[in-house]
PDB file of N, CA and C in Angstrom:
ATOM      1  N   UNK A   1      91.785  74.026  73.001  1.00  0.00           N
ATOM      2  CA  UNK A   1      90.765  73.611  72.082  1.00  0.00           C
ATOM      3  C   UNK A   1      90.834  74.553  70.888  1.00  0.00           C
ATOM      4  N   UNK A   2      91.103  73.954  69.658  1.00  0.00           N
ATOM      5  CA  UNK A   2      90.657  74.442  68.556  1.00  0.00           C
ATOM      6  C   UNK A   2      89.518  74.687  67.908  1.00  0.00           C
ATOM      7  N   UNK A   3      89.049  76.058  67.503  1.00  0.00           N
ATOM      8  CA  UNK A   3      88.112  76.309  66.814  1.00  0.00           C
ATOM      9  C   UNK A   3      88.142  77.165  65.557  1.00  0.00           C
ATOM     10  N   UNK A   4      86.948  76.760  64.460  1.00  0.00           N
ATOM     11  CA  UNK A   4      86.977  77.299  63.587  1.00  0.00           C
ATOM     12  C   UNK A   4      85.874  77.296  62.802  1.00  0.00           C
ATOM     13  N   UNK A   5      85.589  79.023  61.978  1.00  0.00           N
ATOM     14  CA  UNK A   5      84.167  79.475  61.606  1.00  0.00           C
ATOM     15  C   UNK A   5      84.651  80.604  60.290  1.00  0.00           C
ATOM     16  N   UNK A   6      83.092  80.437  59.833  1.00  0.00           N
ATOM     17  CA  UNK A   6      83.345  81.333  58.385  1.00  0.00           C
ATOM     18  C   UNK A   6      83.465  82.577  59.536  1.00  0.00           C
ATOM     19  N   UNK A   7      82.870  82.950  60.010  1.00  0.00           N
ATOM     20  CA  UNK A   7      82.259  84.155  60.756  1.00  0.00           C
ATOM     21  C   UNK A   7      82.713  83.810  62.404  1.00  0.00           C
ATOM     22  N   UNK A   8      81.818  85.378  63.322  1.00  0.00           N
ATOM     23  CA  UNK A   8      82.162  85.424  64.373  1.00  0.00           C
ATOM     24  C   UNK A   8      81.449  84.253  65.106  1.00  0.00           C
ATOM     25  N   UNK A   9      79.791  84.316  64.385  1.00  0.00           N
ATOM     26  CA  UNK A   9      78.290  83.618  64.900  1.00  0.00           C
ATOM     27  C   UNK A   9      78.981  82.241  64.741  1.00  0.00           C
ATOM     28  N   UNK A  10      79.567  81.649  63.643  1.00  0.00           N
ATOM     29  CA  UNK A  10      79.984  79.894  63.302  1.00  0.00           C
ATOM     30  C   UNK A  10      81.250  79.952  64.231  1.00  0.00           C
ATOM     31  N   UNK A  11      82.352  80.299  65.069  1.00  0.00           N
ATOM     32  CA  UNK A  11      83.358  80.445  65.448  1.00  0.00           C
ATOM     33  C   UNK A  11      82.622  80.614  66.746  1.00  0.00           C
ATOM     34  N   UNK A  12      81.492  81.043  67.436  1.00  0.00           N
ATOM     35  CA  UNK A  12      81.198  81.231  68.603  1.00  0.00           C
ATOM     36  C   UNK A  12      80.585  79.885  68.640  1.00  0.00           C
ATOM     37  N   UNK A  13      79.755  79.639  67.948  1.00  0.00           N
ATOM     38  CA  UNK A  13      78.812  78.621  67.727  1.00  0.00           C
ATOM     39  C   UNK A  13      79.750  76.866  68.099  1.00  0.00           C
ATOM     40  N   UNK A  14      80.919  77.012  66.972  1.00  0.00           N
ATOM     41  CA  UNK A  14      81.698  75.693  67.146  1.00  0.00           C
ATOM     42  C   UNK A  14      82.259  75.600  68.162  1.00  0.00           C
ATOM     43  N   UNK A  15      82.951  77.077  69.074  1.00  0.00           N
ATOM     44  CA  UNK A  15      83.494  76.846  70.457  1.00  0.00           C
ATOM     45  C   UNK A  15      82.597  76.054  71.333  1.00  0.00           C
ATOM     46  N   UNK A  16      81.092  76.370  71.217  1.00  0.00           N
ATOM     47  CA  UNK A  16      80.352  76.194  72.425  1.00  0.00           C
ATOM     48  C   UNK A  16      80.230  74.736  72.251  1.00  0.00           C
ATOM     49  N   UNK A  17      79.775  74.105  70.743  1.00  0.00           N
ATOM     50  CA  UNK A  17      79.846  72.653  70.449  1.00  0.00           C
ATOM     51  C   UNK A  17      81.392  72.072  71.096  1.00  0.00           C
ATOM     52  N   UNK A  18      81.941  72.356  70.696  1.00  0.00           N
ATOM     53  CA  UNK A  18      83.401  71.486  71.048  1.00  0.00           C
ATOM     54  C   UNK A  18      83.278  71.131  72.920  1.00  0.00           C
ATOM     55  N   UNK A  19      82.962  72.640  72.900  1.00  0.00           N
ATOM     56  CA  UNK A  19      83.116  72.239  74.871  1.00  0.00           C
ATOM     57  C   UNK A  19      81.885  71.655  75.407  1.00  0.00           C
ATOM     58  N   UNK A  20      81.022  71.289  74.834  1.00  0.00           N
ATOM     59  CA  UNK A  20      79.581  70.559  75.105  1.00  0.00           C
ATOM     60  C   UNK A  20      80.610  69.257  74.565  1.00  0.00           C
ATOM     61  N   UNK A  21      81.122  68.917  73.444  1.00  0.00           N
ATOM     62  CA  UNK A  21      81.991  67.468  73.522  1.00  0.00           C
ATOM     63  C   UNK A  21      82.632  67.003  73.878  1.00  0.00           C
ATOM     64  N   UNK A  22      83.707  67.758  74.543  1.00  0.00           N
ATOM     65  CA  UNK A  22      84.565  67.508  75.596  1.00  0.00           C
ATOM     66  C   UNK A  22      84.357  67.434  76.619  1.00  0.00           C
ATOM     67  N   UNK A  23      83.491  68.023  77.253  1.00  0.00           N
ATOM     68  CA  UNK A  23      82.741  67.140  78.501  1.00  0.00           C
ATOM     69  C   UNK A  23      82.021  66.264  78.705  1.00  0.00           C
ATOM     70  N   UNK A  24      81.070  66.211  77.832  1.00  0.00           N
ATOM     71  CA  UNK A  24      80.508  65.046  77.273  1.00  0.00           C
ATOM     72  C   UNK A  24      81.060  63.868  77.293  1.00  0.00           C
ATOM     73  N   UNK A  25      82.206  63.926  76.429  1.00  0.00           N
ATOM     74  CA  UNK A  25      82.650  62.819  75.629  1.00  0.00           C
ATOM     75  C   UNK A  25      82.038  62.334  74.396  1.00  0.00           C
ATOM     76  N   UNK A  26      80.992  62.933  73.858  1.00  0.00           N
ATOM     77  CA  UNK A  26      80.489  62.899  72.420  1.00  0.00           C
ATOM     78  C   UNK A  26      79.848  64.280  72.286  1.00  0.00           C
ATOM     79  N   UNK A  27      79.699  64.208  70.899  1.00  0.00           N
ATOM     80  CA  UNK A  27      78.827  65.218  70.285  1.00  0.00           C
ATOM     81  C   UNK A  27      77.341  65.503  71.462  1.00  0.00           C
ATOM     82  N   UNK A  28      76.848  66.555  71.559  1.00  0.00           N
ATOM     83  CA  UNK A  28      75.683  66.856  72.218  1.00  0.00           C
ATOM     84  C   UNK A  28      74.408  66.579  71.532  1.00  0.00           C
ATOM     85  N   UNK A  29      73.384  65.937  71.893  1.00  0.00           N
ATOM     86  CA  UNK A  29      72.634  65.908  71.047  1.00  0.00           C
ATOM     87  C   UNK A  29      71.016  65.882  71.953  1.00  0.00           C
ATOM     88  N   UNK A  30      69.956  66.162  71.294  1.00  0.00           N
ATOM     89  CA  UNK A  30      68.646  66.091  71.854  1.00  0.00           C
ATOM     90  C   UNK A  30      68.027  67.470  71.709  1.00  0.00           C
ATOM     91  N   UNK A  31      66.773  67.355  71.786  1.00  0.00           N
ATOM     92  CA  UNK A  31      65.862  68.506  70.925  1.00  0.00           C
ATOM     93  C   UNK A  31      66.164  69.268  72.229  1.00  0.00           C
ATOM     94  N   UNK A  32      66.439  70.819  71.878  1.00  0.00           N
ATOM     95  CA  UNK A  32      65.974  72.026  72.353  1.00  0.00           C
ATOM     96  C   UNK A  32      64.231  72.429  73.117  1.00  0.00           C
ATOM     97  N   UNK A  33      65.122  72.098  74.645  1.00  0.00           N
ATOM     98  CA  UNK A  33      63.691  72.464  75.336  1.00  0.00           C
ATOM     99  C   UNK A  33      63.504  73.665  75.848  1.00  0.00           C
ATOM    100  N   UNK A  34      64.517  74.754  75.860  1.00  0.00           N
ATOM    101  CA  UNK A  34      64.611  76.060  76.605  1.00  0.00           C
ATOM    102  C   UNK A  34      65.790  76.748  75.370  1.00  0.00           C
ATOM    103  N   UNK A  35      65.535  77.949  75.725  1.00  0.00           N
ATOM    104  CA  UNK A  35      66.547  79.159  75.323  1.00  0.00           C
ATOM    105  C   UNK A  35      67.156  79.808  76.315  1.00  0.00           C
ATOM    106  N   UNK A  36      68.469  79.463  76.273  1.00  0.00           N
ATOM    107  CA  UNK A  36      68.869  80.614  77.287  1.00  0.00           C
ATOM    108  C   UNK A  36      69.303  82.524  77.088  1.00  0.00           C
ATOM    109  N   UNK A  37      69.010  83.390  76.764  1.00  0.00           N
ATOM    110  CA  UNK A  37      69.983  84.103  76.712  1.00  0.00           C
ATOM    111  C   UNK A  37      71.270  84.608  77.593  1.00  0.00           C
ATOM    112  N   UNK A  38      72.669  84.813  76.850  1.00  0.00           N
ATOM    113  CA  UNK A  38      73.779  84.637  77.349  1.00  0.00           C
ATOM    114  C   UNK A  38      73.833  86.589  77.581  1.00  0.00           C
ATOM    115  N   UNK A  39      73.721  86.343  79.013  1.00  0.00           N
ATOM    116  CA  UNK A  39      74.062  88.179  79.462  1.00  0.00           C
ATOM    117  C   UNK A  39      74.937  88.066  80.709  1.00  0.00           C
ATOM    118  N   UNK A  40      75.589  89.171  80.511  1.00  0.00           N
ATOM    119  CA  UNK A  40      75.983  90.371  79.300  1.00  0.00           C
ATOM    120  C   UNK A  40      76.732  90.055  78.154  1.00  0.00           C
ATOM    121  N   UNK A  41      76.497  90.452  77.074  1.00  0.00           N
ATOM    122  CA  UNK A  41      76.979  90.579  75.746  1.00  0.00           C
ATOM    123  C   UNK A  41      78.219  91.309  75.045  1.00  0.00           C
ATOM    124  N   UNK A  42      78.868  91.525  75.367  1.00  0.00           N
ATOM    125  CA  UNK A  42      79.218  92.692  74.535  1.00  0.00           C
ATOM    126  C   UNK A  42      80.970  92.265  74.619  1.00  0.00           C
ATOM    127  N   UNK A  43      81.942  93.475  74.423  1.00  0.00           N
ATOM    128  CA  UNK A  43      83.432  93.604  74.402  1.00  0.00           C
ATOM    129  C   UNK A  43      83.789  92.778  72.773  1.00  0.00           C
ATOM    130  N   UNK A  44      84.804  92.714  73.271  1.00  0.00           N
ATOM    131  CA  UNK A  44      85.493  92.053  71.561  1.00  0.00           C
ATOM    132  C   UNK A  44      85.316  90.227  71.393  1.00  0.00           C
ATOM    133  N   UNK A  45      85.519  89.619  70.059  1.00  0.00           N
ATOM    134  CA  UNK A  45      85.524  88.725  69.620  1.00  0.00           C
ATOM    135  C   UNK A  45      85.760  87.756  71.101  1.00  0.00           C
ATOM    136  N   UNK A  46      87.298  87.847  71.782  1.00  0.00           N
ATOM    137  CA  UNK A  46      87.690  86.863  72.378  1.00  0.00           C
ATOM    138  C   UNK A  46      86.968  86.931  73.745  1.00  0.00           C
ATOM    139  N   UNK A  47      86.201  87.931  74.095  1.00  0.00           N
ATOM    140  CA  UNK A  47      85.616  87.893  75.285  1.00  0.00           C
ATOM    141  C   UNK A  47      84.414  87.211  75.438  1.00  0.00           C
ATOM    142  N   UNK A  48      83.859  87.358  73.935  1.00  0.00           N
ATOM    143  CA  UNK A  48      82.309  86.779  73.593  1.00  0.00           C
ATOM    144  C   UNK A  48      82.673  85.457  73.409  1.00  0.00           C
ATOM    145  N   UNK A  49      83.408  84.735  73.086  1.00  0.00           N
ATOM    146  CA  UNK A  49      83.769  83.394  72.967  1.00  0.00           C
ATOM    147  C   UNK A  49      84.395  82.682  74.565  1.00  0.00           C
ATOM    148  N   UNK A  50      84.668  83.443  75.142  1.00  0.00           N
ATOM    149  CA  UNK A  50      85.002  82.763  76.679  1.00  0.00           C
ATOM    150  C   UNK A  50      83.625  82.925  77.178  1.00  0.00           C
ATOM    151  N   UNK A  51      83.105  84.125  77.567  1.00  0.00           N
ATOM    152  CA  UNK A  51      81.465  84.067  78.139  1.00  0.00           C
ATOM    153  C   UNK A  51      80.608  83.064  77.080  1.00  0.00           C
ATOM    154  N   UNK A  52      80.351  82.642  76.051  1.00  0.00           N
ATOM    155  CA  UNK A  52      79.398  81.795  75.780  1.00  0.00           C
ATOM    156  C   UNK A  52      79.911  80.674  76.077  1.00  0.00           C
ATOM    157  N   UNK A  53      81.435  80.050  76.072  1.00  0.00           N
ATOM    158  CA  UNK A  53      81.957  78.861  76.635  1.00  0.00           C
ATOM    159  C   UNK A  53      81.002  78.600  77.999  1.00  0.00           C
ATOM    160  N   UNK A  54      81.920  79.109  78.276  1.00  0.00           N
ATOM    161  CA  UNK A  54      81.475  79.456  79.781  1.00  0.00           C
ATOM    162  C   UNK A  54      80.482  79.183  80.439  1.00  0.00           C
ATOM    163  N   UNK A  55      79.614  79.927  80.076  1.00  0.00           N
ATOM    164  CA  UNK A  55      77.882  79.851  80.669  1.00  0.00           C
ATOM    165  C   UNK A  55      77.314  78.552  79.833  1.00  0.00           C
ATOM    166  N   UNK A  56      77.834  78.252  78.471  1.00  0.00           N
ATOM    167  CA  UNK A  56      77.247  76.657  78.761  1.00  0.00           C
ATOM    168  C   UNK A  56      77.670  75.598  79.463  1.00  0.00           C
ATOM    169  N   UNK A  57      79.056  75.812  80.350  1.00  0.00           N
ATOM    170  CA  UNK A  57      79.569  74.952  81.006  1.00  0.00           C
ATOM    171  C   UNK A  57      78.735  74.842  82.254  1.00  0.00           C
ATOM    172  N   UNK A  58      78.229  76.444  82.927  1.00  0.00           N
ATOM    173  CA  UNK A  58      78.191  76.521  83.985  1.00  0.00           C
ATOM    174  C   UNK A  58      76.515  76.217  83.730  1.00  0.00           C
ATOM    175  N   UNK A  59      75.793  75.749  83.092  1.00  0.00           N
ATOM    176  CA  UNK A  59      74.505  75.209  83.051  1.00  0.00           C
ATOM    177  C   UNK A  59      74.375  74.135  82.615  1.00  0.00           C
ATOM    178  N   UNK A  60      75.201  73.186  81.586  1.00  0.00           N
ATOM    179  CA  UNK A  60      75.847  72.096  82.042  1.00  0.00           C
ATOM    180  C   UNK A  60      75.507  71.169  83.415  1.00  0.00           C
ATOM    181  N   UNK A  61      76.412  72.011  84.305  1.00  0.00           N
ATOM    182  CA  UNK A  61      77.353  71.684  85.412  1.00  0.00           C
ATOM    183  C   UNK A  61      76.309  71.831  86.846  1.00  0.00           C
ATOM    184  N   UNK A  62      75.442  72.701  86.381  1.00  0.00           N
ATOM    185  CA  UNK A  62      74.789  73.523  87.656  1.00  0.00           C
ATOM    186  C   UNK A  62      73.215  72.892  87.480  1.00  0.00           C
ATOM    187  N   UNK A  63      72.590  72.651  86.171  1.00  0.00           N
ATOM    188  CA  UNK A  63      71.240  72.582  85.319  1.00  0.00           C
ATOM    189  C   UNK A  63      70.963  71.460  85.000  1.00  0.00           C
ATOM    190  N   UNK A  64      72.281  70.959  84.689  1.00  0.00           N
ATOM    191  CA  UNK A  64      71.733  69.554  83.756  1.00  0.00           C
ATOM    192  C   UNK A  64      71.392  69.905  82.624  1.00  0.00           C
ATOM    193  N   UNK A  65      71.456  70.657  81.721  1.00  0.00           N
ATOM    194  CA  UNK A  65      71.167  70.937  80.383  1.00  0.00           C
ATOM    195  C   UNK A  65      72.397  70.900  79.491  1.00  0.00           C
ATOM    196  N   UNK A  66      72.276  71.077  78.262  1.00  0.00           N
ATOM    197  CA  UNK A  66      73.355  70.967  77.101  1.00  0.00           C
ATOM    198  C   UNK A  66      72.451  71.613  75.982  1.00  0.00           C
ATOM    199  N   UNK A  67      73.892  72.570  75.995  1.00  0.00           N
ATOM    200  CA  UNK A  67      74.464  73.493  75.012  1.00  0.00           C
ATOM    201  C   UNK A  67      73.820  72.893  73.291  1.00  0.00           C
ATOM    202  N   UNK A  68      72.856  72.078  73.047  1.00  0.00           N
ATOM    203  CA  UNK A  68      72.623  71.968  71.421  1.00  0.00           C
ATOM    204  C   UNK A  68      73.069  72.895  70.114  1.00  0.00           C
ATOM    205  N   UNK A  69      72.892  74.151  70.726  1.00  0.00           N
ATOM    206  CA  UNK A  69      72.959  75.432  69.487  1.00  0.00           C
ATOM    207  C   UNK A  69      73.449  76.314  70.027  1.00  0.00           C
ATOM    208  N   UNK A  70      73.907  77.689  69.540  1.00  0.00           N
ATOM    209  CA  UNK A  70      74.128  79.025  70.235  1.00  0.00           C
ATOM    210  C   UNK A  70      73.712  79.875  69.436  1.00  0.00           C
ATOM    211  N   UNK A  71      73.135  80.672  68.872  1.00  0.00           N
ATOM    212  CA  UNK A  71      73.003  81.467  67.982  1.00  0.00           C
ATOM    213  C   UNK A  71      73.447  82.936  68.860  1.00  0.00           C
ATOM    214  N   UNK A  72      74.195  83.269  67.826  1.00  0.00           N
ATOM    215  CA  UNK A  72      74.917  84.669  68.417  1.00  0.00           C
ATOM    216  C   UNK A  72      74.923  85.520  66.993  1.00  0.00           C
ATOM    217  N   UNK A  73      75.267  86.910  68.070  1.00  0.00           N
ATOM    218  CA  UNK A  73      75.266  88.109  66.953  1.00  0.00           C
ATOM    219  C   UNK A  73      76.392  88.497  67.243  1.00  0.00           C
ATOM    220  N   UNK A  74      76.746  90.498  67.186  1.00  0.00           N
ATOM    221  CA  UNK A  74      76.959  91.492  67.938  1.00  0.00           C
ATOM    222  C   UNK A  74      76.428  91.794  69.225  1.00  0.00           C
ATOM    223  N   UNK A  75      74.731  91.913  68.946  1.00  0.00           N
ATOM    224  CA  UNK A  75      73.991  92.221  69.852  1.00  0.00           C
ATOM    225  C   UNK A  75      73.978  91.385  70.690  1.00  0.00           C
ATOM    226  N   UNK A  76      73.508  90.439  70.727  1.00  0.00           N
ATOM    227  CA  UNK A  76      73.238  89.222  71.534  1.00  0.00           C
ATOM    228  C   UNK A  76      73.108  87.698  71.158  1.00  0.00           C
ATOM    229  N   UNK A  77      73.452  86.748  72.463  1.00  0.00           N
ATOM    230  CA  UNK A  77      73.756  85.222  71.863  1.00  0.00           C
ATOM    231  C   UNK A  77      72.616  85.005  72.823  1.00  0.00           C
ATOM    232  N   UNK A  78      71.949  83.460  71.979  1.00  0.00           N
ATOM    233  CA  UNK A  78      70.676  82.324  72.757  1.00  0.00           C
ATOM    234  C   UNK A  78      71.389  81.023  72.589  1.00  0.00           C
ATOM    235  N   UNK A  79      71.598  80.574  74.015  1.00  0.00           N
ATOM    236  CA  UNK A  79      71.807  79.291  73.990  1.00  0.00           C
ATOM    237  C   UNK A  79      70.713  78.235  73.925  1.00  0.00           C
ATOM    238  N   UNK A  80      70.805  77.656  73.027  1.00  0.00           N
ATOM    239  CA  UNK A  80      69.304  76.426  72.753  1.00  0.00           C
ATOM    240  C   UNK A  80      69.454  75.183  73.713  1.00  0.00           C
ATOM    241  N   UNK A  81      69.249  75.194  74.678  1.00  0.00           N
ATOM    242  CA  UNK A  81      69.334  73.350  76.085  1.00  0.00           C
ATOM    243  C   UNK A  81      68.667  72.665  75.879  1.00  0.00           C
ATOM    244  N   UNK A  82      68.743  71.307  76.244  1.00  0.00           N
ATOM    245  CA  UNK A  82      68.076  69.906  76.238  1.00  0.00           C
ATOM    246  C   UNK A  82      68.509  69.172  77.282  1.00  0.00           C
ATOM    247  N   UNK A  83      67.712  68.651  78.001  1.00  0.00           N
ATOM    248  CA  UNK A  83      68.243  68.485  79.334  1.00  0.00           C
ATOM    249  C   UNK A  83      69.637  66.964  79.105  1.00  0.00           C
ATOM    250  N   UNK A  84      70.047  66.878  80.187  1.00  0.00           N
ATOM    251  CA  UNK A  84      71.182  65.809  79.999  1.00  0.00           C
ATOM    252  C   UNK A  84      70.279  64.357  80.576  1.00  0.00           C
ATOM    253  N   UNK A  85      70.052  63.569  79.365  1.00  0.00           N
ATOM    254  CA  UNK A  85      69.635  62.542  79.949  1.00  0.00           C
ATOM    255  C   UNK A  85      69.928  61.471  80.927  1.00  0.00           C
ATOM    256  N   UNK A  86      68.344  61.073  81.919  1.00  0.00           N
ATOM    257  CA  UNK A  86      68.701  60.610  82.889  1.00  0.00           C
ATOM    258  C   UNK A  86      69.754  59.719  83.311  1.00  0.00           C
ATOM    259  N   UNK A  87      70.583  59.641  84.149  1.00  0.00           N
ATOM    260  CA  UNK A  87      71.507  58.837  84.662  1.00  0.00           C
ATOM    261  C   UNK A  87      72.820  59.164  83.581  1.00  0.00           C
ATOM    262  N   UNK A  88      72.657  60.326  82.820  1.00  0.00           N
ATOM    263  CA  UNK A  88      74.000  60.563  82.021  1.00  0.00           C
ATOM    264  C   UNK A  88      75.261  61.372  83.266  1.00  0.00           C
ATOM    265  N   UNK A  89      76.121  61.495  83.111  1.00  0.00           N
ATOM    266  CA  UNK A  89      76.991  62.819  83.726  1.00  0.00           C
ATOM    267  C   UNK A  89      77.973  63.055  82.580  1.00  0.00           C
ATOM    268  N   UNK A  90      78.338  64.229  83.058  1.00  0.00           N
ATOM    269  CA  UNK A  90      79.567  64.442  81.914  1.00  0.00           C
ATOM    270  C   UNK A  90      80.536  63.646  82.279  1.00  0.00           C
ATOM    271  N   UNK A  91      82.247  63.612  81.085  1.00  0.00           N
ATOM    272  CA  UNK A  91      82.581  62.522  80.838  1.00  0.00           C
ATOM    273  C   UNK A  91      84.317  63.664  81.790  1.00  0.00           C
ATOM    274  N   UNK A  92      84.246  64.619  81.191  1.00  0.00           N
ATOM    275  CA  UNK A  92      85.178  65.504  82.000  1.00  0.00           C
ATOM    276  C   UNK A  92      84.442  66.905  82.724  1.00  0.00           C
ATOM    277  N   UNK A  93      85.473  67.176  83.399  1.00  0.00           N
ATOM    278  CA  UNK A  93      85.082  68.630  84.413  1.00  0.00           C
ATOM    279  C   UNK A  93      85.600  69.491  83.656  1.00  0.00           C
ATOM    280  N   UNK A  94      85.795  70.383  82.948  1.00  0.00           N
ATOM    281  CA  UNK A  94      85.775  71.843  82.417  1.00  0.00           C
ATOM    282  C   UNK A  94      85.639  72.950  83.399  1.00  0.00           C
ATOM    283  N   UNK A  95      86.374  73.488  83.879  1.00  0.00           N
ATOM    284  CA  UNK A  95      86.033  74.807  85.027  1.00  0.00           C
ATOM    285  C   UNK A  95      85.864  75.490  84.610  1.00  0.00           C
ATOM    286  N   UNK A  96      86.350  76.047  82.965  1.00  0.00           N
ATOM    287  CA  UNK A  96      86.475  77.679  82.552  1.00  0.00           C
ATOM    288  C   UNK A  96      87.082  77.665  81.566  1.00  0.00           C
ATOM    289  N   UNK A  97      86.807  78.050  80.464  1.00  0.00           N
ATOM    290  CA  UNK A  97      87.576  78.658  79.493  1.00  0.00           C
ATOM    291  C   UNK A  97      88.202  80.002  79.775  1.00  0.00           C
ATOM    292  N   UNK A  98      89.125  80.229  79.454  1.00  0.00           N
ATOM    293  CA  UNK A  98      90.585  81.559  79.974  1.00  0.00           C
ATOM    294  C   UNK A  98      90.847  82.416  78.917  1.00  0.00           C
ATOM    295  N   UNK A  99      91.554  83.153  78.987  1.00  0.00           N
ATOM    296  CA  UNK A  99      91.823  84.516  78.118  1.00  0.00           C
ATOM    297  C   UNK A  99      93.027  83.925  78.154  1.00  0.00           C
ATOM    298  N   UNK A 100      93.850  83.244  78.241  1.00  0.00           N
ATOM    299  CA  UNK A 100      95.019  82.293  78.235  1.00  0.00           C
ATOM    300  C   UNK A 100      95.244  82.665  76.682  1.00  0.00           C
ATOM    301  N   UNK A 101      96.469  83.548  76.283  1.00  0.00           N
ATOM    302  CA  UNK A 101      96.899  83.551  74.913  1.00  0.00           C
ATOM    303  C   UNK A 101      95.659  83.375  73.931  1.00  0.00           C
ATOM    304  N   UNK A 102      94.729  83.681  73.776  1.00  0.00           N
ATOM    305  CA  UNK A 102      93.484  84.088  73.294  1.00  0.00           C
ATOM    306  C   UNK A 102      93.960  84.960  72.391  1.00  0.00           C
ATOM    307  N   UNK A 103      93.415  84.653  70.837  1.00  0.00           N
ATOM    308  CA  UNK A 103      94.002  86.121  70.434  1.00  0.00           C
ATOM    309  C   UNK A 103      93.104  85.229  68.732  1.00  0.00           C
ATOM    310  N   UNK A 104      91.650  85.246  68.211  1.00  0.00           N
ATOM    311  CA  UNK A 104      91.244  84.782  67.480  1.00  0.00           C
ATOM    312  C   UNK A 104      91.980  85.810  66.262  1.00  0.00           C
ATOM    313  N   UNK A 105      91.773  85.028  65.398  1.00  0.00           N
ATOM    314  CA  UNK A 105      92.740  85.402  64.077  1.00  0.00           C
ATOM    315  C   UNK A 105      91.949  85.102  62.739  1.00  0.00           C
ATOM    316  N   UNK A 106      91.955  85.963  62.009  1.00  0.00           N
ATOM    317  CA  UNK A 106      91.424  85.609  60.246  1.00  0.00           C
ATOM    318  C   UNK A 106      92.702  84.439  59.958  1.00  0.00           C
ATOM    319  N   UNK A 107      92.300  83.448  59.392  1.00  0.00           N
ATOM    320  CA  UNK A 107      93.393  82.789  58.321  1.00  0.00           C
ATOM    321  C   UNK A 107      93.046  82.020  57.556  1.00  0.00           C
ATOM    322  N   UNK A 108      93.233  82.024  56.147  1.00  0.00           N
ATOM    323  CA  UNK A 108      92.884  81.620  55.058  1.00  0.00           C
ATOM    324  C   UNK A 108      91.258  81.950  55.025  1.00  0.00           C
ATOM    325  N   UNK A 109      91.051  82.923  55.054  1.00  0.00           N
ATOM    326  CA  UNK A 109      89.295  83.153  55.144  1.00  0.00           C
ATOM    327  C   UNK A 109      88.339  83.226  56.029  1.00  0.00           C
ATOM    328  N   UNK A 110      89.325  82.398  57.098  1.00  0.00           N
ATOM    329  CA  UNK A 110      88.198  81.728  58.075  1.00  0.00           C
ATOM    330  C   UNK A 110      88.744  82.162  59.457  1.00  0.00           C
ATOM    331  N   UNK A 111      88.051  82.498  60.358  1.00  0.00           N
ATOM    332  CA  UNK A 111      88.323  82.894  61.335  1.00  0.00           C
ATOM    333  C   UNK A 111      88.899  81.593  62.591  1.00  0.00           C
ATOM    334  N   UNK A 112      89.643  82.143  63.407  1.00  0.00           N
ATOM    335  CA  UNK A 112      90.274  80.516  64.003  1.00  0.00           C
ATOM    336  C   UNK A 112      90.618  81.061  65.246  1.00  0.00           C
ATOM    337  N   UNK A 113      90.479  80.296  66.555  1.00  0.00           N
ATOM    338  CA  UNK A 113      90.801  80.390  67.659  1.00  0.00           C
ATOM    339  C   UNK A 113      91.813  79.419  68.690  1.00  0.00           C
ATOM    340  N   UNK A 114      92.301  79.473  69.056  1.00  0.00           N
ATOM    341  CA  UNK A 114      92.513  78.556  70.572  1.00  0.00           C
ATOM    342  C   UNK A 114      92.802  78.779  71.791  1.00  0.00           C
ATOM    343  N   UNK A 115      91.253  78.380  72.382  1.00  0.00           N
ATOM    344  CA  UNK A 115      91.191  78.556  73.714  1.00  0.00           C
ATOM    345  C   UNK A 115      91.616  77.601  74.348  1.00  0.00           C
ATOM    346  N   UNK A 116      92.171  77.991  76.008  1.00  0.00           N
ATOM    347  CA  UNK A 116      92.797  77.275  76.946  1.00  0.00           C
ATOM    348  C   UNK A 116      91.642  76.746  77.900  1.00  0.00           C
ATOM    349  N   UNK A 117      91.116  75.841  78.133  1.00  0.00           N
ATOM    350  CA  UNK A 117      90.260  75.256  78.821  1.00  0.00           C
ATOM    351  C   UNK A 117      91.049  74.794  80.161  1.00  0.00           C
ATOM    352  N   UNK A 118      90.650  75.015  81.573  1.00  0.00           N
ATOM    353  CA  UNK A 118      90.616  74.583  82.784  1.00  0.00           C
ATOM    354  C   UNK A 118      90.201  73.815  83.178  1.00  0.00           C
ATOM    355  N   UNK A 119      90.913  72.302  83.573  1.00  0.00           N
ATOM    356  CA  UNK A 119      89.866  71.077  83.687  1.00  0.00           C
ATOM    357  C   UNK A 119      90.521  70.886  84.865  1.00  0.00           C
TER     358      UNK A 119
END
């Protein structure tokens, strides 16, 4: 999966959208009924982008909720949920996003990734 952001926050942010669509099978959508915060926080760029994957998969998967927003820092990321409406399921299984050749990169301005997703 390709991603891409002015910044670390829009580059964390679009990972978590993409993998809320790919399981899905569409864009995520519906008002924010909970916040999650995503802990622990911390290590470099590519670690913070597999853990916020991640933990929206695994609440997703486990919750019934979806990933709407992420707002992330340095300090810390909030995942914004809405539950998955009734009689929906996701459209694929996602196990994990991987450190699989992970290696986010500046280019042309913009920061860019591609993560290896486990389905």
């Amino acid at each position: 999966m390709a991603v891409w952001g002015d910044g670390e926050q829009e580059l964390i942010r679009n990972a978590v959208l993409a993998a809320m669509s790919l399981a899905l099978g569409a864009a995520p959508g519906g008002r924010p009924t909970r916040l999650s915060p995503i802990c622990p926080w911390r290590g470099d760029l590519a670690s913070r982008l597999v853990r916020a994957v991640n933990e929206s998969l695994f609440i997703l998967y486990t919750r019934r909720e979806v990933a709407v927003r992420c707002d992330a820092s340095e300090r810390g990321a909030v995942l914004a949920l809405a539950p998955l409406p009734a009689g929906a399921v996701p459209a694929l299984e996602i196990k994990a996003a991987t450190y699989h050749d992970l290696h986010p990169r500046r280019r042309l301005g913009r920061l860019r990734a591609i993560l290896t997703l486990d389905v």
